[in-house]
N, C-alpha and C. Protein backbone atom coordinates (compact mmCIF):
# COMPACT_ATOMS: atom_id res chain seq x y z
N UNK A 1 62.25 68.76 14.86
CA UNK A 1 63.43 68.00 15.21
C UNK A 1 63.44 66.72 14.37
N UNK A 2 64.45 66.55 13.84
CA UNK A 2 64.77 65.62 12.58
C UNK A 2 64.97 64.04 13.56
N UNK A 3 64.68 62.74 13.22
CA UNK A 3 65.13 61.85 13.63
C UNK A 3 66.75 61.39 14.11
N UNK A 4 67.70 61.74 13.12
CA UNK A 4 68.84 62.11 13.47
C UNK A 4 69.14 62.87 14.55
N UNK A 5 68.26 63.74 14.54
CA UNK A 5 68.91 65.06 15.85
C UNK A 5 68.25 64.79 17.22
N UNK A 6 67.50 63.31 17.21
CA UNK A 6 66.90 63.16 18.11
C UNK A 6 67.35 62.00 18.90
N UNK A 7 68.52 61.34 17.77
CA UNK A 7 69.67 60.46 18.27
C UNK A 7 70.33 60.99 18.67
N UNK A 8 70.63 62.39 18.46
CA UNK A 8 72.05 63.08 19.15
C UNK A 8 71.84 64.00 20.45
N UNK A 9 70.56 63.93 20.32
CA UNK A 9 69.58 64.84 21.54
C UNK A 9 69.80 63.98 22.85
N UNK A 10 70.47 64.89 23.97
CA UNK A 10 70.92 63.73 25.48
C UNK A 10 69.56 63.56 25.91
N UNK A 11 68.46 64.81 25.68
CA UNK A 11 67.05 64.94 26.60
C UNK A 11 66.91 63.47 26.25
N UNK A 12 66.38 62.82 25.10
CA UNK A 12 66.17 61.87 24.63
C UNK A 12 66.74 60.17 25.08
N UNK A 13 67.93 60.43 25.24
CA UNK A 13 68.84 59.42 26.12
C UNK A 13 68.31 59.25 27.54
N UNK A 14 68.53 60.31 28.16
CA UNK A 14 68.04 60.88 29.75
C UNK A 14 66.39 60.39 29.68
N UNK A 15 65.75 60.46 28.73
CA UNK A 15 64.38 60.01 29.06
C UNK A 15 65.03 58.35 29.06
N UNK A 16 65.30 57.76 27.83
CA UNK A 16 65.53 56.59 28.04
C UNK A 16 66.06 55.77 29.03
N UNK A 17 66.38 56.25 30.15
CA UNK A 17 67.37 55.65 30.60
C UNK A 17 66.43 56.15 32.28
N UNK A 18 65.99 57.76 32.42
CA UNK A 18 65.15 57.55 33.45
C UNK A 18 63.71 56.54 33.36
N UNK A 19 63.27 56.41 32.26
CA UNK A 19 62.39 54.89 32.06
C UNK A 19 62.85 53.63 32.67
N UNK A 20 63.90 53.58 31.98
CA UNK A 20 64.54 52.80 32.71
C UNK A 20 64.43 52.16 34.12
N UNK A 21 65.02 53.32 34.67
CA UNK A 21 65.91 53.38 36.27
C UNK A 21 63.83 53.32 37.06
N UNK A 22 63.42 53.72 36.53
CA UNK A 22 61.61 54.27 37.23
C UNK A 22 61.02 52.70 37.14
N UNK A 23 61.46 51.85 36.20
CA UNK A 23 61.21 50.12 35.72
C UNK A 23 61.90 49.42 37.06
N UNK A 24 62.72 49.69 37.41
CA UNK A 24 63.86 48.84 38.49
C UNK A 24 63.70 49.28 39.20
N UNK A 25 62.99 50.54 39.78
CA UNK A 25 62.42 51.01 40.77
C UNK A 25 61.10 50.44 41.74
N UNK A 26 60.31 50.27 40.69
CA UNK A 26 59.03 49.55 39.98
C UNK A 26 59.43 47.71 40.73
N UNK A 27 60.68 47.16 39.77
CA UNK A 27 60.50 45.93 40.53
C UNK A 27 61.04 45.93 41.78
N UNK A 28 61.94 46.70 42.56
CA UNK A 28 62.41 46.48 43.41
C UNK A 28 61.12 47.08 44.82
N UNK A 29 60.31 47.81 44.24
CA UNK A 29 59.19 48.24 45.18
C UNK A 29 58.18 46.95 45.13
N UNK A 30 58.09 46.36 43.90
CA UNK A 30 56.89 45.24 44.33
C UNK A 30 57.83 43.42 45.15
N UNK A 31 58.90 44.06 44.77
CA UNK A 31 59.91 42.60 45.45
C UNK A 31 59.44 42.98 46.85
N UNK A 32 60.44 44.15 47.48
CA UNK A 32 60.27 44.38 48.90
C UNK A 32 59.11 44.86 49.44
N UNK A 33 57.92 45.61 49.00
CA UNK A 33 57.39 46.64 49.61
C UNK A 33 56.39 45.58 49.35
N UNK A 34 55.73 45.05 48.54
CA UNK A 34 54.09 44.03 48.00
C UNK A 34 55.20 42.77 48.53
N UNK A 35 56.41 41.98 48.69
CA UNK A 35 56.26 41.01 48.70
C UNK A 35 56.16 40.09 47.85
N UNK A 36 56.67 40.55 46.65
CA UNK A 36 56.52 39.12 45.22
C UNK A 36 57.96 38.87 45.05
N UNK A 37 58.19 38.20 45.10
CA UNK A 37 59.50 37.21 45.03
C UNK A 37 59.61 37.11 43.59
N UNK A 38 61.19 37.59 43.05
CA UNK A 38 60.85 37.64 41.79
C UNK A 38 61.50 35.80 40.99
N UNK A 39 61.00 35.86 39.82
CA UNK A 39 61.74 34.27 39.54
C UNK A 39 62.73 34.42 38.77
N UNK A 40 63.22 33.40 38.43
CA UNK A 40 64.51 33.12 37.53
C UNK A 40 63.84 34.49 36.14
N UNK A 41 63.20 34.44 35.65
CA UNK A 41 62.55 34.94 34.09
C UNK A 41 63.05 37.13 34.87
N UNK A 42 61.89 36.96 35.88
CA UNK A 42 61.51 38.11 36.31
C UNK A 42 63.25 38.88 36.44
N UNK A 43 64.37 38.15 36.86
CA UNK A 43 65.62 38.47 37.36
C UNK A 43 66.23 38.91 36.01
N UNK A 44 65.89 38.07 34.83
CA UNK A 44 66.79 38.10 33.32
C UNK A 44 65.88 39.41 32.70
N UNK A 45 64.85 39.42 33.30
CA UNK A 45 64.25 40.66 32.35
C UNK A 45 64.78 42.26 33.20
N UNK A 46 64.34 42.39 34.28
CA UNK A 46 65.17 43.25 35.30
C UNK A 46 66.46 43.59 34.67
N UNK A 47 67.66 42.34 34.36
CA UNK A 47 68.64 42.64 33.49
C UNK A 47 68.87 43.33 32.19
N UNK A 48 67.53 42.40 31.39
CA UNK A 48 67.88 43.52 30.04
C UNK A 48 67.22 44.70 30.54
N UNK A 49 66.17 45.12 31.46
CA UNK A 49 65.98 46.77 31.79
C UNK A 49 67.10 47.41 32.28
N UNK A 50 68.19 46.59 33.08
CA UNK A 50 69.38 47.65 33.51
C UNK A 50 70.02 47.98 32.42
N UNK A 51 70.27 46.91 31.04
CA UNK A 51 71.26 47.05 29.87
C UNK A 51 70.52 48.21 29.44
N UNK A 52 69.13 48.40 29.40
CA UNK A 52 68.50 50.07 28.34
C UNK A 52 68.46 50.84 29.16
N UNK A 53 69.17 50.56 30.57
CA UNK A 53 69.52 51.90 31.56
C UNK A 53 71.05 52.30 31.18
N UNK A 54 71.92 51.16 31.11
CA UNK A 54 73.18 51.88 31.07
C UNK A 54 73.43 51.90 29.40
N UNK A 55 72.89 51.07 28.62
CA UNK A 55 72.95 51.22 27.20
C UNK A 55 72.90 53.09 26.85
N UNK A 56 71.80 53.89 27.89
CA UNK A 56 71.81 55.02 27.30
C UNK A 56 72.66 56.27 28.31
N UNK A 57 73.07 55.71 29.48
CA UNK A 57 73.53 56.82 30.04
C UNK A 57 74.90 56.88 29.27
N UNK A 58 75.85 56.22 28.65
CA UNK A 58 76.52 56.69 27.59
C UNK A 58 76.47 57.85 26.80
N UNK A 59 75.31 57.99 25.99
CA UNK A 59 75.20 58.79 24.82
C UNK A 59 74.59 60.21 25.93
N UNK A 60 73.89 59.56 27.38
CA UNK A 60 73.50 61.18 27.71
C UNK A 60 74.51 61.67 28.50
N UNK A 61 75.50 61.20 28.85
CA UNK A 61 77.01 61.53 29.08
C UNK A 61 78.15 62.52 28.20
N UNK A 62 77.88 61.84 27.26
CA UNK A 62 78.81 61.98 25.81
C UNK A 62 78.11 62.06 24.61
N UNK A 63 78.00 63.43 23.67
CA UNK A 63 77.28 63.66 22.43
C UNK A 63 77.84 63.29 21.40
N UNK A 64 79.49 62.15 21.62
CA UNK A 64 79.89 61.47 20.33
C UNK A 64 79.19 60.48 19.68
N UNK A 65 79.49 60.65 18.20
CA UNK A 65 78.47 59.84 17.39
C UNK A 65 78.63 58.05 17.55
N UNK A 66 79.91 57.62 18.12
CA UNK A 66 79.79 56.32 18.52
C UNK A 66 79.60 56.68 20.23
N UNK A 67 79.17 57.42 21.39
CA UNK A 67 78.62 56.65 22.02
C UNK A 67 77.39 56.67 21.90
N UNK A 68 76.54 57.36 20.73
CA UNK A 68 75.37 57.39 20.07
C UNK A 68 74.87 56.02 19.44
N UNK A 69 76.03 55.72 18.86
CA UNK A 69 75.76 54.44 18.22
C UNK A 69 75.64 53.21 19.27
N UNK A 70 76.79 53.21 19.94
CA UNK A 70 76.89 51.98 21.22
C UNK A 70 75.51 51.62 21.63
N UNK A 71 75.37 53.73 21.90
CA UNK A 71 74.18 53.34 23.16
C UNK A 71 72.61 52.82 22.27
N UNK A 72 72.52 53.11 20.80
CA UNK A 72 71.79 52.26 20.40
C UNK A 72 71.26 51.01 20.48
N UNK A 73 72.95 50.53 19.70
CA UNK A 73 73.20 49.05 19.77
C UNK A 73 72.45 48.12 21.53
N UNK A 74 73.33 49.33 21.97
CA UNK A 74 72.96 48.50 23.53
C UNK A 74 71.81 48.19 24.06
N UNK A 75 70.88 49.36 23.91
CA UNK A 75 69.67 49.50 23.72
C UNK A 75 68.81 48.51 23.16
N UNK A 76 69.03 48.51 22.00
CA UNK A 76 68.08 47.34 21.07
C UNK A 76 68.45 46.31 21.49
N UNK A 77 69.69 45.66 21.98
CA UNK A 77 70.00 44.31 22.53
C UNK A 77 69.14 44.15 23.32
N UNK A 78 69.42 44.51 24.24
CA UNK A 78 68.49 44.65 25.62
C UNK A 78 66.92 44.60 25.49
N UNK A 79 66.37 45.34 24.66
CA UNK A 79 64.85 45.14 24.47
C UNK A 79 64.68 44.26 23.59
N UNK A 80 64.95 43.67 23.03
CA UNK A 80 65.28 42.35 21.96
C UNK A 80 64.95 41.18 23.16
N UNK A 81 65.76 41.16 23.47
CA UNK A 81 66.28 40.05 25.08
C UNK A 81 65.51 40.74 25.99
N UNK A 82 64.52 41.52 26.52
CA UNK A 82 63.74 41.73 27.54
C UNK A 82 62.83 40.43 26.95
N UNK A 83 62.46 41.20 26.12
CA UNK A 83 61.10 40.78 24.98
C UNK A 83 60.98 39.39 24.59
N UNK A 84 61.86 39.05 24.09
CA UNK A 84 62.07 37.24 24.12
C UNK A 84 61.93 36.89 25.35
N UNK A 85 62.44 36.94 26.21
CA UNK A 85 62.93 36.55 28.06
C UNK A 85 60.87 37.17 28.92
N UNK A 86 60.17 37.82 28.34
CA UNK A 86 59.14 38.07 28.60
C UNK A 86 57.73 37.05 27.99
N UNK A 87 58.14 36.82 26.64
CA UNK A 87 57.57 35.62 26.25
C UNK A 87 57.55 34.44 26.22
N UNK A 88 58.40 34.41 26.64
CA UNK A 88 58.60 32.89 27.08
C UNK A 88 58.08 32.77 28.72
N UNK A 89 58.44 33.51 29.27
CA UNK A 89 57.84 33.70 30.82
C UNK A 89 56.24 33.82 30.89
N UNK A 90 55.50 34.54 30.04
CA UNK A 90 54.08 34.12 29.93
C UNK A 90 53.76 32.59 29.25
N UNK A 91 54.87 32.26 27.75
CA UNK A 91 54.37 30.98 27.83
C UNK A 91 54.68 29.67 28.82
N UNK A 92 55.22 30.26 30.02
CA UNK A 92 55.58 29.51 31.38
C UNK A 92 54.40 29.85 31.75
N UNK A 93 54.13 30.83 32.25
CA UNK A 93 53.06 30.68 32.99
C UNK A 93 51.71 30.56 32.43
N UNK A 94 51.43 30.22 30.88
CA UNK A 94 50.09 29.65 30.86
C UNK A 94 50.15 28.40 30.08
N UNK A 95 51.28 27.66 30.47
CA UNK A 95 51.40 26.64 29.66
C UNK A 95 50.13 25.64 30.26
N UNK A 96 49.62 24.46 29.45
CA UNK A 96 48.56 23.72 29.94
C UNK A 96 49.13 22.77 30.61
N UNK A 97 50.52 22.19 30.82
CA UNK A 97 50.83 21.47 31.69
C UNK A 97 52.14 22.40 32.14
N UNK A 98 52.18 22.46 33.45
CA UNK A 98 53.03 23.38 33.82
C UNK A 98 53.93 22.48 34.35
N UNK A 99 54.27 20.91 34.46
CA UNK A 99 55.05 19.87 34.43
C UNK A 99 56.30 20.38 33.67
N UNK A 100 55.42 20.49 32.24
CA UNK A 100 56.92 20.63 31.09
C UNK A 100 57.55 21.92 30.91
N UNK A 101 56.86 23.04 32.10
CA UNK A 101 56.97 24.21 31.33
C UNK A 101 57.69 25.04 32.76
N UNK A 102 59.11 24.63 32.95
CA UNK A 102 59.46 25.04 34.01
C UNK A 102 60.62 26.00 33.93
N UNK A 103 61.05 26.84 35.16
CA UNK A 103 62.37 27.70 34.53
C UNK A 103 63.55 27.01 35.52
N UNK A 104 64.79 27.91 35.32
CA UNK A 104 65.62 27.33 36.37
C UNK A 104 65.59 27.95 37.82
N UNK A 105 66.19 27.75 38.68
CA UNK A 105 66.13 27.86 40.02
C UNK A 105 67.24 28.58 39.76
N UNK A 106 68.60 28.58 40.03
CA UNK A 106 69.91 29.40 39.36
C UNK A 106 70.05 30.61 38.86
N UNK A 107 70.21 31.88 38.71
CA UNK A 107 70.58 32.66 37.53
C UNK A 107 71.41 31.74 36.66
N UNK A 108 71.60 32.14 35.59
CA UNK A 108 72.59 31.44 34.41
C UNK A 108 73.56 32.80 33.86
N UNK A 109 74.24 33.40 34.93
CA UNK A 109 74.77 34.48 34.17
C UNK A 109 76.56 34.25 34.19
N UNK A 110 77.36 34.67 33.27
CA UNK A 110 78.23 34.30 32.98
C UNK A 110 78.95 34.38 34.13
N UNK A 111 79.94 33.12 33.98
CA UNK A 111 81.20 33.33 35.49
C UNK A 111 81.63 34.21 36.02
N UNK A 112 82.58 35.23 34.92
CA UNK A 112 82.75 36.50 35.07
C UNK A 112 82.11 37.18 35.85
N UNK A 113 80.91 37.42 35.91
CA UNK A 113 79.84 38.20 36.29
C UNK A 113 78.73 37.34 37.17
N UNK A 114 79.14 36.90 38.32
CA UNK A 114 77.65 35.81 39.28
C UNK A 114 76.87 37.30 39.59
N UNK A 115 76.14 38.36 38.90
CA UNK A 115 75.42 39.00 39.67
C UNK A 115 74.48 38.69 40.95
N UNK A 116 74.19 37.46 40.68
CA UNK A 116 73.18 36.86 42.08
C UNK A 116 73.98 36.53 43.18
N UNK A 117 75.27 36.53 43.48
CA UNK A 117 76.26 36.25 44.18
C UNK A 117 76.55 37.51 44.91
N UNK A 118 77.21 38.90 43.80
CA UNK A 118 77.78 39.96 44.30
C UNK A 118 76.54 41.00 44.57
N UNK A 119 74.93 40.67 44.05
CA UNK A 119 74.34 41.95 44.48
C UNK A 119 72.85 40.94 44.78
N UNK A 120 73.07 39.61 45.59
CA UNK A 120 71.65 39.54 45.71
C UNK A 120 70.55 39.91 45.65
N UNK A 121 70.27 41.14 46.85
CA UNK A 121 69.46 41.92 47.10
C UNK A 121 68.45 42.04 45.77
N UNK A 122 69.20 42.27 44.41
CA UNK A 122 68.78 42.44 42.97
C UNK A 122 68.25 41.77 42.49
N UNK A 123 69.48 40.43 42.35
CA UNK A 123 69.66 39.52 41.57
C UNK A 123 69.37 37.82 41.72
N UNK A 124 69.28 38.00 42.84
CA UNK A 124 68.74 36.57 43.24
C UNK A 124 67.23 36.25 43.17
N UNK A 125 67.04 35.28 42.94
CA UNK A 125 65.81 34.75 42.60
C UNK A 125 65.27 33.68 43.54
N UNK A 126 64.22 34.17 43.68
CA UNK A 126 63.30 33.13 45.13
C UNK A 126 61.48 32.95 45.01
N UNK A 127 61.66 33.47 43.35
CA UNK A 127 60.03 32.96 42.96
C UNK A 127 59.91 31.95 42.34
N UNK A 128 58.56 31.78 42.13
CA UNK A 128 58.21 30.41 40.76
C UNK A 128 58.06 31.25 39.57
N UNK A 129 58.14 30.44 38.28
CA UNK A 129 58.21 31.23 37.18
C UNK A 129 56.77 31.00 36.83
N UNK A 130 55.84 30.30 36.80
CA UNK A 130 54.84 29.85 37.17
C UNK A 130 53.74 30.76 37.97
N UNK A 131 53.72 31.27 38.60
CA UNK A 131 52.68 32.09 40.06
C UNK A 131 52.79 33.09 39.12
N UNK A 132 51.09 33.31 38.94
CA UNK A 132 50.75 34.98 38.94
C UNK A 132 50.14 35.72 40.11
N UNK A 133 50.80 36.45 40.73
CA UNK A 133 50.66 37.00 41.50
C UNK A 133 50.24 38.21 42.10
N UNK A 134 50.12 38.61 40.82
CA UNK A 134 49.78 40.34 40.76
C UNK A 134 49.27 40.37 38.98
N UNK A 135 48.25 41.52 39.13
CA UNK A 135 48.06 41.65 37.70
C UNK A 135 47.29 43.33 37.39
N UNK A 136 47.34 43.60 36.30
CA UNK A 136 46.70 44.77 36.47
C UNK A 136 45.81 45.02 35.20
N UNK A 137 44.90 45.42 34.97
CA UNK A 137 43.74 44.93 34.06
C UNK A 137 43.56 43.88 33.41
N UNK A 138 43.85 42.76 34.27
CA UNK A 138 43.51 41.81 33.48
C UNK A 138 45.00 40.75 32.83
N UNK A 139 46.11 41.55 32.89
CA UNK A 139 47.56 41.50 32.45
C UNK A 139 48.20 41.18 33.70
N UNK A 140 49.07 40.01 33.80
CA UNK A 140 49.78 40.12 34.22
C UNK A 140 51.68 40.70 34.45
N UNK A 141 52.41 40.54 35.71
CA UNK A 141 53.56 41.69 34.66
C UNK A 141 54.19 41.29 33.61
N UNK A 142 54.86 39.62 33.52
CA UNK A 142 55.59 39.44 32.31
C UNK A 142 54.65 40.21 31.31
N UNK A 143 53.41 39.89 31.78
CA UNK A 143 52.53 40.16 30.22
C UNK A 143 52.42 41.95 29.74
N UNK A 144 52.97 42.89 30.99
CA UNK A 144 53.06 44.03 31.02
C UNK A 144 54.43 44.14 30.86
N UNK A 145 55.32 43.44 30.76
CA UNK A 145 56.75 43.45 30.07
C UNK A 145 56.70 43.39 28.80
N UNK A 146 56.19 42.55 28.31
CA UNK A 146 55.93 42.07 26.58
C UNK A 146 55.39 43.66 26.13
N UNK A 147 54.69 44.43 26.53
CA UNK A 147 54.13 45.31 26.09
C UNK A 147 54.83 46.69 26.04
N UNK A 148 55.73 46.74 27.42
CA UNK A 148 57.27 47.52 27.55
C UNK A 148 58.31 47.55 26.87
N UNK A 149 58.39 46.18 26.48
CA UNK A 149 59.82 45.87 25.63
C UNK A 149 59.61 45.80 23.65
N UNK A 150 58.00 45.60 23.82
CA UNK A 150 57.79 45.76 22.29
C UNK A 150 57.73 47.30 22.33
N UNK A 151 57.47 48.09 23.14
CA UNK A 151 57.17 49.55 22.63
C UNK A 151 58.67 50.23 22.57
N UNK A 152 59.66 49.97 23.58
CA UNK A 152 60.90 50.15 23.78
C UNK A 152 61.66 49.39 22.38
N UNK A 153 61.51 48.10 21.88
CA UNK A 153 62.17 47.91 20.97
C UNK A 153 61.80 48.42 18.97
N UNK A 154 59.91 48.84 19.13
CA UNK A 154 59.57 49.42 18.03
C UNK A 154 60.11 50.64 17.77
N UNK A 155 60.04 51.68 19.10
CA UNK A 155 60.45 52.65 18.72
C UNK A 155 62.39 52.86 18.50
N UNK A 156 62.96 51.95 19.29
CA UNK A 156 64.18 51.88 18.52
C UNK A 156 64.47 51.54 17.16
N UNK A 157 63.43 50.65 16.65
CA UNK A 157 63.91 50.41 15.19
C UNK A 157 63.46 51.42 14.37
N UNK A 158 62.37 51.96 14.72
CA UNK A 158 61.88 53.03 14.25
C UNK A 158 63.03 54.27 13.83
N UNK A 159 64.09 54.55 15.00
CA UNK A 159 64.70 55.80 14.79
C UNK A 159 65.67 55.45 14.30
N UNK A 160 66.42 54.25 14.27
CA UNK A 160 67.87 53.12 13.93
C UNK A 160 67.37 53.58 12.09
N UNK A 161 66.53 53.11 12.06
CA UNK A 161 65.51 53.05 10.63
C UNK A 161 65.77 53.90 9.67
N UNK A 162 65.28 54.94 10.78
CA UNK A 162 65.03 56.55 9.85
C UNK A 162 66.48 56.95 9.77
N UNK A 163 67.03 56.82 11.18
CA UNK A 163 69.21 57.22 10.96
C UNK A 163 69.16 56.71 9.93
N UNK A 164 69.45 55.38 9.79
CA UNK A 164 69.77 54.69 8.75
C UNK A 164 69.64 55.20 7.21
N UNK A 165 68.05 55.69 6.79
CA UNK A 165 67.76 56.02 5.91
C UNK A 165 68.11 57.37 5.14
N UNK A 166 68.47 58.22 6.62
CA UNK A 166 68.61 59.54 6.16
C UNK A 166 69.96 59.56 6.11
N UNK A 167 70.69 58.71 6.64
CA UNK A 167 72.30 58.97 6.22
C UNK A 167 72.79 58.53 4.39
N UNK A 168 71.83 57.46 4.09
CA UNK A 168 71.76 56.76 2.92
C UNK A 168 71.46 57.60 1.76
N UNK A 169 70.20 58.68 1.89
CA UNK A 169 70.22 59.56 1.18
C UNK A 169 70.74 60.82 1.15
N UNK A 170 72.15 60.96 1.95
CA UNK A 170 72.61 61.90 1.94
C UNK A 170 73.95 62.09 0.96
């Protein structure tokens, strides 16, 4: 199976996107079920995981070559912006003075859209950005985000890459 045909492949989407949905599953079991309150950081990253949930149910919907493309685009946004929004949340939480190194209390999401308003339950935020609270070998989760969103955003450039290349030499 050619890289191309693996952009146009829904199995491929459908994995992406049940990753996804199994991630938001994931935080919404350690919010309610463990009890970790997620923070301002934890809420924006949750977000870009919903954008590489619905970024791909597009293309596994529809085998047209732009909602192939969209759901790319959408995709890589999203793990781009997990990934930034993940590093900075570890350098919150190991900053040496944690004085200067604070997040907001607020979501900051556009007017249009108060998600912390219309779907709390989700979207609202009631942690410190600060508290590690859970960890798992040694990692904590932003720090197990950074590692999600780089593998999620390598292998997108990876296949964006090869599309790219193989349309070029055609």
């Amino acid at each position: 199976m050619t890289v191309t045909n693996i952009i146009q492949h829904r199995g491929v989407w459908a994995l992406l996107f049940s990753s996804a949905f199994g991630l938001v599953l994931a935080a919404l079991y350690f919010q309610y079920l463990d009890d970790l309150a997620p923070c301002i950081m934890c809420i924006y990253q949750r977000t870009a995981v919903l954008g590489l949930m619905f970024s791909s149910l597009l293309p596994t919907i529809l085998k047209h070559w732009v909602a192939q493309v969209l759901g790319l685009i959408g995709a890589m946004i999203s793990s781009v912006w997990g990934l930034l929004i993940a590093i900075e949340h570890v350098d919150i939480q190991t900053a040496i003075n944690p004085f200067f190194a604070s997040c907001e209390i607020v979501p900051n999401f556009p007017s249009w859209a108060p998600l912390h308003e219309w779907l709390p339950q989700i979207f609202a935020a009631t942690g410190d950005c600060g508290d590690i609270k859970w960890s798992f070998v040694g990692m904590s989760m932003p720090q197990w985000m950074i590692v999600i969103f780089a593998a999620y955003t390598c292998v997108l450039i990876f296949v964006a890459a090869t599309a790219l290349m193989k349309k070029k030499n055609q």
